[in-house]
Protein backbone atom coordinates (compact mmCIF):
# COMPACT_ATOMS: atom_id res chain seq x y z
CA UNK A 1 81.11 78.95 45.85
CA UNK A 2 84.44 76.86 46.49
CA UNK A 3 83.84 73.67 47.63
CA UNK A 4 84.48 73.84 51.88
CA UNK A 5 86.74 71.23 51.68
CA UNK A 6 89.87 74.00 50.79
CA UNK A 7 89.08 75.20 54.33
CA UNK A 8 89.35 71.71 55.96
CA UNK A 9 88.22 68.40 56.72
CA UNK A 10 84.59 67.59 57.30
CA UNK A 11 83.94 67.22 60.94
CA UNK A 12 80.25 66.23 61.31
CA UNK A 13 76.72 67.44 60.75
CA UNK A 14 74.18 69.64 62.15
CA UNK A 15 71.40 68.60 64.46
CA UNK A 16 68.19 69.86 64.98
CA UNK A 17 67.09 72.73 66.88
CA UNK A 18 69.64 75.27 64.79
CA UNK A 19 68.99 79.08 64.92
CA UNK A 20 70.57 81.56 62.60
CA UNK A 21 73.26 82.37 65.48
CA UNK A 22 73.89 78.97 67.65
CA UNK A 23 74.10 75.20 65.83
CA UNK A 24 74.19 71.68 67.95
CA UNK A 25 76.38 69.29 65.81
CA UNK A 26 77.75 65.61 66.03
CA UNK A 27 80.93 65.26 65.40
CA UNK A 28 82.28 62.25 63.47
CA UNK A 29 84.50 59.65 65.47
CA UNK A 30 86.89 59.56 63.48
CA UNK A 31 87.94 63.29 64.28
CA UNK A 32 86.89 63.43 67.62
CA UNK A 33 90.31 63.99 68.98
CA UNK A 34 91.39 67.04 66.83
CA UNK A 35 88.37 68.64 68.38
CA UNK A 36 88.11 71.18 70.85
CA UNK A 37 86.64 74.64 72.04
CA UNK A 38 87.50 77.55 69.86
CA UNK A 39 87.71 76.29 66.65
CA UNK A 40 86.79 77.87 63.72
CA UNK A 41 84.25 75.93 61.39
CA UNK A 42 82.44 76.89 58.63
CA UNK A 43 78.93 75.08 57.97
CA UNK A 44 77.49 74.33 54.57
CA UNK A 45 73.79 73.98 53.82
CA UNK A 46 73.07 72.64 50.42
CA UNK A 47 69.98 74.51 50.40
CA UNK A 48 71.75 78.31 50.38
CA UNK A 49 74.11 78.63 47.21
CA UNK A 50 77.61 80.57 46.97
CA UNK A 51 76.81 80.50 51.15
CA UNK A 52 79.11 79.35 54.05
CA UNK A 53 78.62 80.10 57.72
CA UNK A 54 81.34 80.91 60.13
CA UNK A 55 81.22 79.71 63.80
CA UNK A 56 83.30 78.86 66.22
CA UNK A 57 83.03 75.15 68.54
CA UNK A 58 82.00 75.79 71.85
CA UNK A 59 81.04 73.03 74.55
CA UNK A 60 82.49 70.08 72.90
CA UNK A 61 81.39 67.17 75.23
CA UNK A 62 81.69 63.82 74.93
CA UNK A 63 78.85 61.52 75.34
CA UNK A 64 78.10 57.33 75.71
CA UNK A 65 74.20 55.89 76.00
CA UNK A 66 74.83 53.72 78.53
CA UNK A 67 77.54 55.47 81.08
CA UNK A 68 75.33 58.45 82.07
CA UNK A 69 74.91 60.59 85.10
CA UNK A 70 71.94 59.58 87.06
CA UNK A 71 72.07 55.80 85.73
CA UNK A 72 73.77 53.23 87.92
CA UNK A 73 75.88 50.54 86.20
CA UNK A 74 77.66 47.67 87.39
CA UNK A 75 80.71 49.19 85.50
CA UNK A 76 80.94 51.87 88.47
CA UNK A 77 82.06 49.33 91.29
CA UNK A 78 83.78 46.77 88.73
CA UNK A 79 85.47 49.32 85.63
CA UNK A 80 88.21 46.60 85.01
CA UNK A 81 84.84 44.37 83.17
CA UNK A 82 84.47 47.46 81.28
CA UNK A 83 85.89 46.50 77.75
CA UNK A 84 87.06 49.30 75.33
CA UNK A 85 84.05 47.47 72.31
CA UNK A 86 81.48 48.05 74.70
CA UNK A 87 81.69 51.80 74.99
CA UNK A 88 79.68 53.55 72.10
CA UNK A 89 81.30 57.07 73.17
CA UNK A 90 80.06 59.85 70.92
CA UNK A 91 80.93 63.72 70.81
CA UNK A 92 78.66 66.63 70.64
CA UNK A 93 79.41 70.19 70.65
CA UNK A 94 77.43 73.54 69.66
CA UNK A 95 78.94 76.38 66.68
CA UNK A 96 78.21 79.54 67.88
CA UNK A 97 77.85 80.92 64.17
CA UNK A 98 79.79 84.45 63.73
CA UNK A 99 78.33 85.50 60.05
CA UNK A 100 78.71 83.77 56.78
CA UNK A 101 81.34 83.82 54.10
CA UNK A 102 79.43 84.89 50.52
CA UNK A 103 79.97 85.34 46.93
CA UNK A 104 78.52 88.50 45.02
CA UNK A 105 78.90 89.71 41.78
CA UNK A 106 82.16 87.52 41.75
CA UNK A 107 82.96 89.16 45.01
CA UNK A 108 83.98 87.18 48.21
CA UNK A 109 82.71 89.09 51.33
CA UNK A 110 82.08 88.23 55.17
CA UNK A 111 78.29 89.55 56.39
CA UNK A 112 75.84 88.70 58.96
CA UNK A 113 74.59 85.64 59.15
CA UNK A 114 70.22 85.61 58.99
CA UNK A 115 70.17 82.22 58.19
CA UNK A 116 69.57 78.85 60.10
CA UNK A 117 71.04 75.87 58.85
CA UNK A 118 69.24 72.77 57.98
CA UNK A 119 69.81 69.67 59.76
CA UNK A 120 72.06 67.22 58.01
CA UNK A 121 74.17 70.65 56.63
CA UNK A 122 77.78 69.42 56.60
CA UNK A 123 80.42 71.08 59.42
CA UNK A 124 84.15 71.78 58.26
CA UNK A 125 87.03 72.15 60.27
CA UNK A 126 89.02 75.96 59.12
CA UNK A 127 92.63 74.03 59.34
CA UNK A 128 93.91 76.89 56.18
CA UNK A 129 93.24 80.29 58.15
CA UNK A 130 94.56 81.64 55.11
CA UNK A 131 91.40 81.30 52.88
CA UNK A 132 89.59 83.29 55.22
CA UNK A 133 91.59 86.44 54.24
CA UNK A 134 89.83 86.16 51.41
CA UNK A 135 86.33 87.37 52.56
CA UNK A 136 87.00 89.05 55.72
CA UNK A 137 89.15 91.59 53.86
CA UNK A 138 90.25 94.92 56.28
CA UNK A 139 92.18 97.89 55.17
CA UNK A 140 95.02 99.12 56.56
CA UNK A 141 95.03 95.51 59.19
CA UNK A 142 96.71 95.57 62.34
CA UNK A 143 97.85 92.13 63.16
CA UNK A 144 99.15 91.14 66.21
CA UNK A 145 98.88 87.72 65.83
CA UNK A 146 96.86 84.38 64.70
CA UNK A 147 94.45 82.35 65.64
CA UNK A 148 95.37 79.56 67.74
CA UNK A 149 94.18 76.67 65.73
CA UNK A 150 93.83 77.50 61.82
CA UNK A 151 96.55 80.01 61.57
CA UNK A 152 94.59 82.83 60.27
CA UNK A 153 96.07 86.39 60.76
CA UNK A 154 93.54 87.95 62.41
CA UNK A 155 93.07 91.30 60.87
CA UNK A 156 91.86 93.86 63.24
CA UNK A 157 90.97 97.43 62.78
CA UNK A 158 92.74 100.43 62.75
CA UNK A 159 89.84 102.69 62.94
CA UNK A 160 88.33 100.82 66.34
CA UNK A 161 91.57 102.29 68.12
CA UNK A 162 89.51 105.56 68.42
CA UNK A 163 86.86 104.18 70.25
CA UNK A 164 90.04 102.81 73.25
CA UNK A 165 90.95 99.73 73.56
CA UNK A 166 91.52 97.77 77.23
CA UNK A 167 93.70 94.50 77.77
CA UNK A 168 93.16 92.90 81.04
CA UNK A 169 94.47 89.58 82.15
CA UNK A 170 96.44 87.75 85.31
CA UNK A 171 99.96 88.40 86.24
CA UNK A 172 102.12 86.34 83.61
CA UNK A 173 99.80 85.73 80.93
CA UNK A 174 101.63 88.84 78.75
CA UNK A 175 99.80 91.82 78.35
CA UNK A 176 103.30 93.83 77.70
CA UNK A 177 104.18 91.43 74.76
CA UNK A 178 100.78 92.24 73.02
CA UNK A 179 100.99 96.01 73.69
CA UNK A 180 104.54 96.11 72.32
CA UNK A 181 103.06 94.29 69.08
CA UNK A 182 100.37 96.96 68.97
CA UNK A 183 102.99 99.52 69.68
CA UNK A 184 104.54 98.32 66.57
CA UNK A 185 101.40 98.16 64.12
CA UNK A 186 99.61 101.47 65.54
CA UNK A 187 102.77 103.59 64.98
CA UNK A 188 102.97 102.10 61.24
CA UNK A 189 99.51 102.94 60.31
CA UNK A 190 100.11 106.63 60.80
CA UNK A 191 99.06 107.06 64.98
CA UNK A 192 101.59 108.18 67.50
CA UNK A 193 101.54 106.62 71.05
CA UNK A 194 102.73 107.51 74.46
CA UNK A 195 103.32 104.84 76.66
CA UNK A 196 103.41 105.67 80.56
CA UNK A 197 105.50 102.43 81.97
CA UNK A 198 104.64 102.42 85.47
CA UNK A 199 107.76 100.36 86.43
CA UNK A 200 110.49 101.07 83.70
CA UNK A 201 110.85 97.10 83.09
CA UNK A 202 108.07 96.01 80.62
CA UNK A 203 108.53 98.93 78.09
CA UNK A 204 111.59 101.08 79.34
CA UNK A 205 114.21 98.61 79.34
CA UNK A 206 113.49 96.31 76.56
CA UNK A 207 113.19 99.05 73.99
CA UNK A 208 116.61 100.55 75.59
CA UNK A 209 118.29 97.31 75.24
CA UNK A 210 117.22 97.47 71.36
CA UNK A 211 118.42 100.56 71.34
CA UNK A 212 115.89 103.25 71.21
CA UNK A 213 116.96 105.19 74.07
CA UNK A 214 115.84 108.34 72.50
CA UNK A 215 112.57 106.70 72.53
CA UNK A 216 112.54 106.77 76.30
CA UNK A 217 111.68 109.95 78.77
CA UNK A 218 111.96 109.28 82.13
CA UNK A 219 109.36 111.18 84.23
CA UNK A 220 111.51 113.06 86.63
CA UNK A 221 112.56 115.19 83.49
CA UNK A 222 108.45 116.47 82.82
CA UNK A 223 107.59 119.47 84.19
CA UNK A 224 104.80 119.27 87.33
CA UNK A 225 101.78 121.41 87.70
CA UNK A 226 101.95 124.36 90.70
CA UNK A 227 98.94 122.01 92.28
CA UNK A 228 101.48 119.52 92.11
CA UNK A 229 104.42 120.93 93.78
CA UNK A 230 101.87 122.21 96.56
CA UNK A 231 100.64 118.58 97.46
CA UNK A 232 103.80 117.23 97.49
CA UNK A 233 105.52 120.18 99.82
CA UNK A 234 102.07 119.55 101.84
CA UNK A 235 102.80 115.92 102.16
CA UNK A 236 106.42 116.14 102.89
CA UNK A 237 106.61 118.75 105.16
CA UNK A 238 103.92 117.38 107.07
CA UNK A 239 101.75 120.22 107.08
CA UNK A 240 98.23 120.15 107.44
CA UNK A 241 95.60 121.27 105.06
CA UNK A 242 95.25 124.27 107.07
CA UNK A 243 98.20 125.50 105.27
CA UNK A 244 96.64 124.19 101.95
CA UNK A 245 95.83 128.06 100.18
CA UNK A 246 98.98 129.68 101.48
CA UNK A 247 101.32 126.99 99.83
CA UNK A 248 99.28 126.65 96.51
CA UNK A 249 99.31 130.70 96.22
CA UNK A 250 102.99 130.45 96.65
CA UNK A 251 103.70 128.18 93.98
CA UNK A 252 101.07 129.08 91.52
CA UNK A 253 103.29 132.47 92.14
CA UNK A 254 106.54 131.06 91.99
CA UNK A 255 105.77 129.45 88.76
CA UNK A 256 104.37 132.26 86.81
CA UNK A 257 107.09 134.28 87.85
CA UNK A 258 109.93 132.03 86.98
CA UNK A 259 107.32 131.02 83.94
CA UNK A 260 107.78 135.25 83.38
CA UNK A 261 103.92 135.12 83.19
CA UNK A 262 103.83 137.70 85.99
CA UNK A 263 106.35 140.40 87.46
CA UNK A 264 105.87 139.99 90.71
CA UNK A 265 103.98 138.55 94.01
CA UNK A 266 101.95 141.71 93.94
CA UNK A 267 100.83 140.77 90.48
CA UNK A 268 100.04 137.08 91.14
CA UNK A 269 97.40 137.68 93.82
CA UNK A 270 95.85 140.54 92.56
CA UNK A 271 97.15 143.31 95.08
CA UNK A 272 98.44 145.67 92.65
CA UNK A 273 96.36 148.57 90.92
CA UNK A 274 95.53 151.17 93.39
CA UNK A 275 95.67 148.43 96.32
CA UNK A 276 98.18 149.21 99.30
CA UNK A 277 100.85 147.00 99.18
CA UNK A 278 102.68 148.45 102.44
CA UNK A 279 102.74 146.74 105.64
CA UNK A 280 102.02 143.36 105.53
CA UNK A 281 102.96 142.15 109.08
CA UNK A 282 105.70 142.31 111.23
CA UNK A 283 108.27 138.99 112.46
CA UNK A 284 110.89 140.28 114.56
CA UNK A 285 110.87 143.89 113.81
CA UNK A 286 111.41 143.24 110.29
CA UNK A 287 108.68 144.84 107.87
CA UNK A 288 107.83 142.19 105.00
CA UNK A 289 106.07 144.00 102.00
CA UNK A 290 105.30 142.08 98.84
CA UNK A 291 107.96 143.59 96.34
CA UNK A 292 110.81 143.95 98.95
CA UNK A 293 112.11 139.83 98.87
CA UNK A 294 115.49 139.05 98.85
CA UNK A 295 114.85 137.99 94.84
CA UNK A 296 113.53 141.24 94.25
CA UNK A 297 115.55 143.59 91.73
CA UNK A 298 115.65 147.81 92.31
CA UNK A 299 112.63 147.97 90.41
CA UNK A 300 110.48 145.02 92.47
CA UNK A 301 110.62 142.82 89.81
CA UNK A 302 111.13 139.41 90.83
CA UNK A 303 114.03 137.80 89.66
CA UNK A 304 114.21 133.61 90.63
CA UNK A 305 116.35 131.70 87.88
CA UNK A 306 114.86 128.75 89.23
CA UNK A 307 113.44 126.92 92.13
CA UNK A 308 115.11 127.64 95.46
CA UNK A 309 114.33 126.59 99.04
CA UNK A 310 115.32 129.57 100.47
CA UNK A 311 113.79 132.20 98.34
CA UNK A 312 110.37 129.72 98.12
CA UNK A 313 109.99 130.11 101.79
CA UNK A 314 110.78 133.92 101.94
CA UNK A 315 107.97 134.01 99.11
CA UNK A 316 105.79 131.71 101.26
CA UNK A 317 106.11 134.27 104.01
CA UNK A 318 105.69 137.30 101.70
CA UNK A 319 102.20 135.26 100.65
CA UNK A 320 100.88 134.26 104.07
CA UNK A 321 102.00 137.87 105.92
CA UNK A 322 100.07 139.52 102.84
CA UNK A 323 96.45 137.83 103.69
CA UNK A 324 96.95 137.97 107.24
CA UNK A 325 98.19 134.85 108.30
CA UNK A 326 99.65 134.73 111.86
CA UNK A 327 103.31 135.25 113.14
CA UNK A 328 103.32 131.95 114.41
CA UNK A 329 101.68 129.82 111.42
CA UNK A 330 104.50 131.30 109.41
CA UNK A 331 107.19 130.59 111.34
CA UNK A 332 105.38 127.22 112.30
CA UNK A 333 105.52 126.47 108.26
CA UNK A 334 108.93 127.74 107.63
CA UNK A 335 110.65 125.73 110.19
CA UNK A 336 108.72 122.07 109.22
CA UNK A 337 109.57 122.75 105.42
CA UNK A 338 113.41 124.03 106.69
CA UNK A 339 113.64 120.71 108.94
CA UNK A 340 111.76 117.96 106.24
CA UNK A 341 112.19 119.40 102.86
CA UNK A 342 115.95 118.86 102.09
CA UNK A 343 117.05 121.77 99.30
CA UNK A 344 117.77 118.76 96.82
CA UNK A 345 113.57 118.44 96.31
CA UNK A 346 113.48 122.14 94.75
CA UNK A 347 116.94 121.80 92.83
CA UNK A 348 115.56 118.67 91.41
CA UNK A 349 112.55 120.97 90.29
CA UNK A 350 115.21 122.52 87.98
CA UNK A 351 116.12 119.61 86.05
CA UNK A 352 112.07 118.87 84.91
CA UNK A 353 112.93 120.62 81.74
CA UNK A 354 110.33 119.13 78.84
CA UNK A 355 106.68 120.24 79.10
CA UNK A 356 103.63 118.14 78.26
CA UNK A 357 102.97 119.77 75.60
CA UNK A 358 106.70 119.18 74.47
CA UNK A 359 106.57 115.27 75.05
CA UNK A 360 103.49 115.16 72.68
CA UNK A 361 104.85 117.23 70.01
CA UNK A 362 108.60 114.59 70.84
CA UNK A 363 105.79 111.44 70.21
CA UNK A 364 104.41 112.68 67.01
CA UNK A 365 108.08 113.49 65.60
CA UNK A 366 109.01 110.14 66.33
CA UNK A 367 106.12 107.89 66.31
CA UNK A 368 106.25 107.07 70.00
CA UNK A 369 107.47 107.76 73.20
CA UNK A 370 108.10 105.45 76.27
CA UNK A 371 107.45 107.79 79.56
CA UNK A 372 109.86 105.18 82.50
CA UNK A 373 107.93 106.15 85.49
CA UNK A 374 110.07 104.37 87.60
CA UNK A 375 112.10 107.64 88.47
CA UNK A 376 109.33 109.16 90.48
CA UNK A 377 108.51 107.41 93.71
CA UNK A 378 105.20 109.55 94.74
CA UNK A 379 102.00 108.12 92.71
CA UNK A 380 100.36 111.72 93.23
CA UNK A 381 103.60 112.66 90.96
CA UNK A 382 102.93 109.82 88.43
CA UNK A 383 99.57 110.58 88.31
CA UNK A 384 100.03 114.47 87.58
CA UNK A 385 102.00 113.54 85.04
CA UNK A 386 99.43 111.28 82.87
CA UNK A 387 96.82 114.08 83.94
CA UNK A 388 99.24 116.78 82.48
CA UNK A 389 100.09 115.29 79.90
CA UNK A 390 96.34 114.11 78.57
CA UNK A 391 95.15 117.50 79.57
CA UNK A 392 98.04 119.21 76.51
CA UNK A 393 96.07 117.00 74.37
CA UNK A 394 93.04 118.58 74.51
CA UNK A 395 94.77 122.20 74.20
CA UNK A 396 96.53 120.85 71.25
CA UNK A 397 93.38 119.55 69.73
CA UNK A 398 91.76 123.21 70.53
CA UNK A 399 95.24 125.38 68.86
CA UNK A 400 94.80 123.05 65.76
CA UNK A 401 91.14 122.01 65.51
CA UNK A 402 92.43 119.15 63.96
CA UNK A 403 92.40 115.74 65.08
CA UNK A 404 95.18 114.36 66.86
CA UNK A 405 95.84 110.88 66.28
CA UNK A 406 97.62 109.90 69.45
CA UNK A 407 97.39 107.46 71.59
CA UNK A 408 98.36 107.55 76.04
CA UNK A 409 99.40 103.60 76.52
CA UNK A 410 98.68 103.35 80.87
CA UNK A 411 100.35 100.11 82.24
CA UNK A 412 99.02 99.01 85.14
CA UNK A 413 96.43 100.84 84.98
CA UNK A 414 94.46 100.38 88.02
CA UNK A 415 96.76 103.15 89.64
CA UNK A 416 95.88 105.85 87.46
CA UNK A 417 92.50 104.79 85.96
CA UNK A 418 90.19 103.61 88.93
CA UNK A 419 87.29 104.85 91.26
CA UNK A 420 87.70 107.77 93.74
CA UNK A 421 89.28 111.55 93.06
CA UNK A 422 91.81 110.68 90.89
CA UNK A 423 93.37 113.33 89.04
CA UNK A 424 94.72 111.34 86.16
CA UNK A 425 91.61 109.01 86.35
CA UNK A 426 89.54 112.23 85.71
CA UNK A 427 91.46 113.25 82.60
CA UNK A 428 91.34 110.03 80.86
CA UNK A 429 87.63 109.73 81.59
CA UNK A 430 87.66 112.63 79.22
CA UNK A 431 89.36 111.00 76.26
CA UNK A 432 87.21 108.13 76.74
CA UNK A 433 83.81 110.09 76.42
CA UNK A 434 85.13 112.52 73.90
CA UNK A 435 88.58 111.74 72.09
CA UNK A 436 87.08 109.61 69.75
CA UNK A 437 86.23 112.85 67.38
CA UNK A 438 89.88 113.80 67.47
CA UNK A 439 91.70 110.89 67.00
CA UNK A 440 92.63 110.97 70.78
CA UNK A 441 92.48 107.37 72.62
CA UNK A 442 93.15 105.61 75.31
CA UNK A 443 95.07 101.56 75.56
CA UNK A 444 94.80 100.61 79.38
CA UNK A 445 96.12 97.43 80.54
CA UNK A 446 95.62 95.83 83.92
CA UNK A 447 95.34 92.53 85.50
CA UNK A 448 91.33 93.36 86.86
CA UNK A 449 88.30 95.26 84.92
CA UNK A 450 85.58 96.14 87.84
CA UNK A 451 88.17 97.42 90.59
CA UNK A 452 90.55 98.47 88.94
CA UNK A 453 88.94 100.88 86.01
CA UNK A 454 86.26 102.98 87.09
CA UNK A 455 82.89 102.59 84.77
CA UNK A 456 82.74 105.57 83.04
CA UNK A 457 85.56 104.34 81.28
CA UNK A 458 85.76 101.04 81.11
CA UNK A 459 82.18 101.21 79.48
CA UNK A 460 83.83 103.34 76.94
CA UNK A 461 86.25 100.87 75.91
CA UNK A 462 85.31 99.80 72.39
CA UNK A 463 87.98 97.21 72.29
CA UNK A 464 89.13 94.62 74.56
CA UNK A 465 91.66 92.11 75.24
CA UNK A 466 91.30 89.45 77.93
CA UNK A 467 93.19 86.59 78.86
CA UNK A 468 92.18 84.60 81.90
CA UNK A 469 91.51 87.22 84.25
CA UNK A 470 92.01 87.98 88.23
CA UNK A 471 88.81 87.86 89.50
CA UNK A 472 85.78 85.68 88.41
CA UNK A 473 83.26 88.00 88.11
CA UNK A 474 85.16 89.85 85.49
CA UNK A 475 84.34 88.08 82.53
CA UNK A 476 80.72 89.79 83.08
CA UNK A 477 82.11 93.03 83.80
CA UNK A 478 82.88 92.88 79.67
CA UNK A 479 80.19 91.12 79.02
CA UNK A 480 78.10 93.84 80.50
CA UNK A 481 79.02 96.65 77.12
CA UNK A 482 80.21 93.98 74.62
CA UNK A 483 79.19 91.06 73.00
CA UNK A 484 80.71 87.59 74.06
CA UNK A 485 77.93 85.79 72.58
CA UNK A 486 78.43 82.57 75.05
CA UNK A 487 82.05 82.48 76.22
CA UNK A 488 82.49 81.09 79.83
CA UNK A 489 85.01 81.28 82.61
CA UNK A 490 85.95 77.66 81.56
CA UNK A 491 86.94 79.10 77.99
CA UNK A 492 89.70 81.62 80.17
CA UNK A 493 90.79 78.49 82.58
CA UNK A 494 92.35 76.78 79.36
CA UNK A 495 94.52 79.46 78.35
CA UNK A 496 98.11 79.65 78.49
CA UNK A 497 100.24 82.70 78.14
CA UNK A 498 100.28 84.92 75.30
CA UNK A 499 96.84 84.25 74.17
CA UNK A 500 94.08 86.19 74.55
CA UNK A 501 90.26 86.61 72.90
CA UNK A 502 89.58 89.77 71.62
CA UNK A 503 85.82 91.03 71.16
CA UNK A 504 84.73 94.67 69.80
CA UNK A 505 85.28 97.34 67.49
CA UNK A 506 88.64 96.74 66.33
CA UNK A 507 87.72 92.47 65.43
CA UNK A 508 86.18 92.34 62.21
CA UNK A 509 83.85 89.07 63.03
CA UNK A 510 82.84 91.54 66.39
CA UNK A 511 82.20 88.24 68.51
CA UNK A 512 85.02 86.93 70.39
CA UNK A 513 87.84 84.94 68.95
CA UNK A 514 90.66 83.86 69.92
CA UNK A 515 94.34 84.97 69.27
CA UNK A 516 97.83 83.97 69.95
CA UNK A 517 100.07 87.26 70.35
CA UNK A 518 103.02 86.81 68.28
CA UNK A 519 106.39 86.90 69.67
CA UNK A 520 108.24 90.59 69.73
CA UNK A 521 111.23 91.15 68.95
């Protein structure tokens, strides 16, 4: 083994009381102010050969025998008699040991640690990250950035990104910046991504402004589900959910018919076969009958060319008159959608042109794709989408039967990811339980864990990223499905922007460490 010295300067010695995963030590004076939390360290015991173990300081404090809590000194009501020669101060702090650094058959490898250190085992400060690259070797690293105090490129791996990944953190502290650096490494190590940017400003417009516009999809051009539409002519013609069946029959209909997946209205709901398909009811004198619309060619095939207000509502009569709905309710229905619905809602129908399945075959072509969500107001509609959308991944996965290798990036998550009867919330709970076969995961980022993500998933989350975080009790909402051996709230307090720890599948050590996101272009 090396001597430790190529790592760094000697920093002090162990105490007693070690165990094979936590180490008190004293730290020397004369480097007790390059000292602090989250260092890396690696400790060398005499007594194991071609053995170092890695830890990482935690709970540096400083100490003095004679200025103690609890102890009363004259010094307290008179500090300007306290002379700078009569304070013995003295620093202690604990390594939470990660594993150990070895050498095997000429070999250098990183593997557990089983082994306590002696007391009076020598502590060295990791000031050259560098030489750990050579035992914690990964293949095919992603790197995102280093770690804040020794440098080292933290080399994290590829094949944790199937098991999800989550980055949480406060308003500020730059979860966009490290997603765009994963963005960067994922799409180079052979994944594709979709990223759904919930306002169009931390994805959308920087990658425009480098000039991947043909990168960027923005949602009102996606194609919406007939369950969809319904909600949202529901909603905004203020009808109640009396009306519920009528208007989803009449857009599941209008959409296999323009979709040329059925002929005709009699088709759609089932009325056609032997079944009369005469008299439906009567408004005005006029006779409706389910092939006789005013879209309606010679032979009673339907013939739309797209969405229309007009012929939607003549449909929507055809529909309701057909299973007996009242004179009134239909003309009750017509004239709220006629008087809140302007015709601009259906034309804009028209111009959703690409199909799920269409953006996902667009992401793989190109690596990745940046959905702006910004140009649909209506969550219900942004949520569809992302449940549309991860929904054509699974019927991918089932054409092919091979995996899929793509990644749905959901900013701000807590919209489309949290408790209650979420549609999109539903379908990602999906990827998270079973995408990891395919190739098919899931990067969420929001600024809380225990609100904002419900627990199927969040417990599914093999990976995470966490910076200091909105809410307190958090920090044990991770702890609660990964190890963070003995990180505190007072390790988050002390971070500034851009850093972050990062604990799970994806970090080779698999404890906590901390990492400084490198700047994106």
């Amino acid at each position: 083994m090396e001597s430790p010295l190529v790592f760094g300067k000697e920093i002090g010695i162990i105490l007693s009381g070690a165990s094979a995963n936590l180490a008190p030590i004293a730290i020397r004076n004369d480097v007790a102010k390059e000292i602090s939390d989250e260092q890396l360290v690696v400790v060398h015991d005499k007594n194991y050969e071609d053995y170092l173990m890695l830890g990482v300081l935690r709970w540096v404090h400083r100490l003095e025998p004679f200025l103690r809590r609890g102890v009363r000194t004259v010094y307290i009501d008179h500090p300007d008699a306290l002379e700078d020669e009569l304070i013995l101060g003295y620093s202690n702090a604990w390594v939470e040991i990660y594993g150990a650094l070895t050498i095997a058959e000429g070999s250098k490898k990183f593997t557990e640690n089983t082994r306590a250190p002696h007391p009076g085992s020598k502590v060295f400060l990791v000031e050259h990250g560098e030489k750990l690259s050579e035992y914690v070797i990964v293949k095919d690293k992603i790197t995102v950035g280093v770690h804040k105090y020794s440098g080292w490129e933290i080399p994290l791996t590829p094949e944790g990104l199937r098991y999800h990944v989550g980055v949480f953190g406060a308003t500020g502290m730059g979860k966009s910046r490290l997603i765009r650096a994963l963005i960067e490494e994922i799409v180079n190590k052979g994944f594709s991504l979709i990223v759904f940017d919930h306002t169009g400003v931390d994805y959308a417009q920087p990658y425009r402004e480098k000039g991947l516009g043909d990168h960027i999809v923005e949602s009102n051009k996606i194609k919406l589900s007939p369950d969809v539409i319904s909600n949202l002519i529901l909603e905004l013609g203020h009808l109640s959910s009396y009306y519920e069946d009528y208007v989803l029959v009449t857009t599941i209909c209008y959409a296999s018919i323009l979709e040329g997946k059925m002929k005709n209205v009699d088709e759609c709901i089932g009325l056609s076969g032997g079944v009369d398909t005469g008299r439906r009811g009567t408004s005005k004198g006029r006779q409706y009958t389910l092939q006789q619309t005013l879209f309606a060619d010679e032979t009673g095939e339907a013939v739309i060319g797209g969405w229309d207000k007009e012929k939607f509502l003549e449909m929507l009569a055809n529909v309701m008159f057909s299973l007996k709905a009242k004179e009134g309710g239909v003309a009750r229905v017509r004239s709220l959608i006629n008087f809140f619905i302007d015709e601009s809602f259906f034309k804009q129908l028209n111009e959703r042109t690409i199909s799920p399945r269409e953006l996902i075959e667009k992401a793989k072509e190109k690596g990745f794709i940046i959905v702006d969500m910004s140009y649909d107001s209506h969550i219900e509609v942004k949520q569809a989408i992302i449940a549309d959308v991860a929904r054509a991944g699974w019927n991918y996965i089932m054409a092919s039967r091979k995996p899929l290798n793509l990644g749905l990036v959901v900013d701000e998550a807590q919209n489309y990811a949290g408790e209650g009867r979420n549609i999109s919330a539903i379908e990602l709970e999906r990827i998270a339980r079973e995408g990891r076969k395919w190739g098919y995961f899931i990067i969420l980022a929001s600024q809380r864990v225990a609100r904002d993500i419900r627990t199927s998933i969040r417990s599914n989350l093999g990976t995470v990223f966490f910076s200091k975080l909105q809410a307190t009790g958090d920090l044990n909402e991770i702890a609660g499905y990964l190890d963070l051996g003995r990180l505190s709230e007072a390790s988050l307090a002390m971070l500034a922007p851009r850093e972050f720890f990062v604990a799970g599948l994806m970090n080779p050590l698999r404890r906590p460490i901390l990492v400084r996101v490198r700047e994106v272009s």
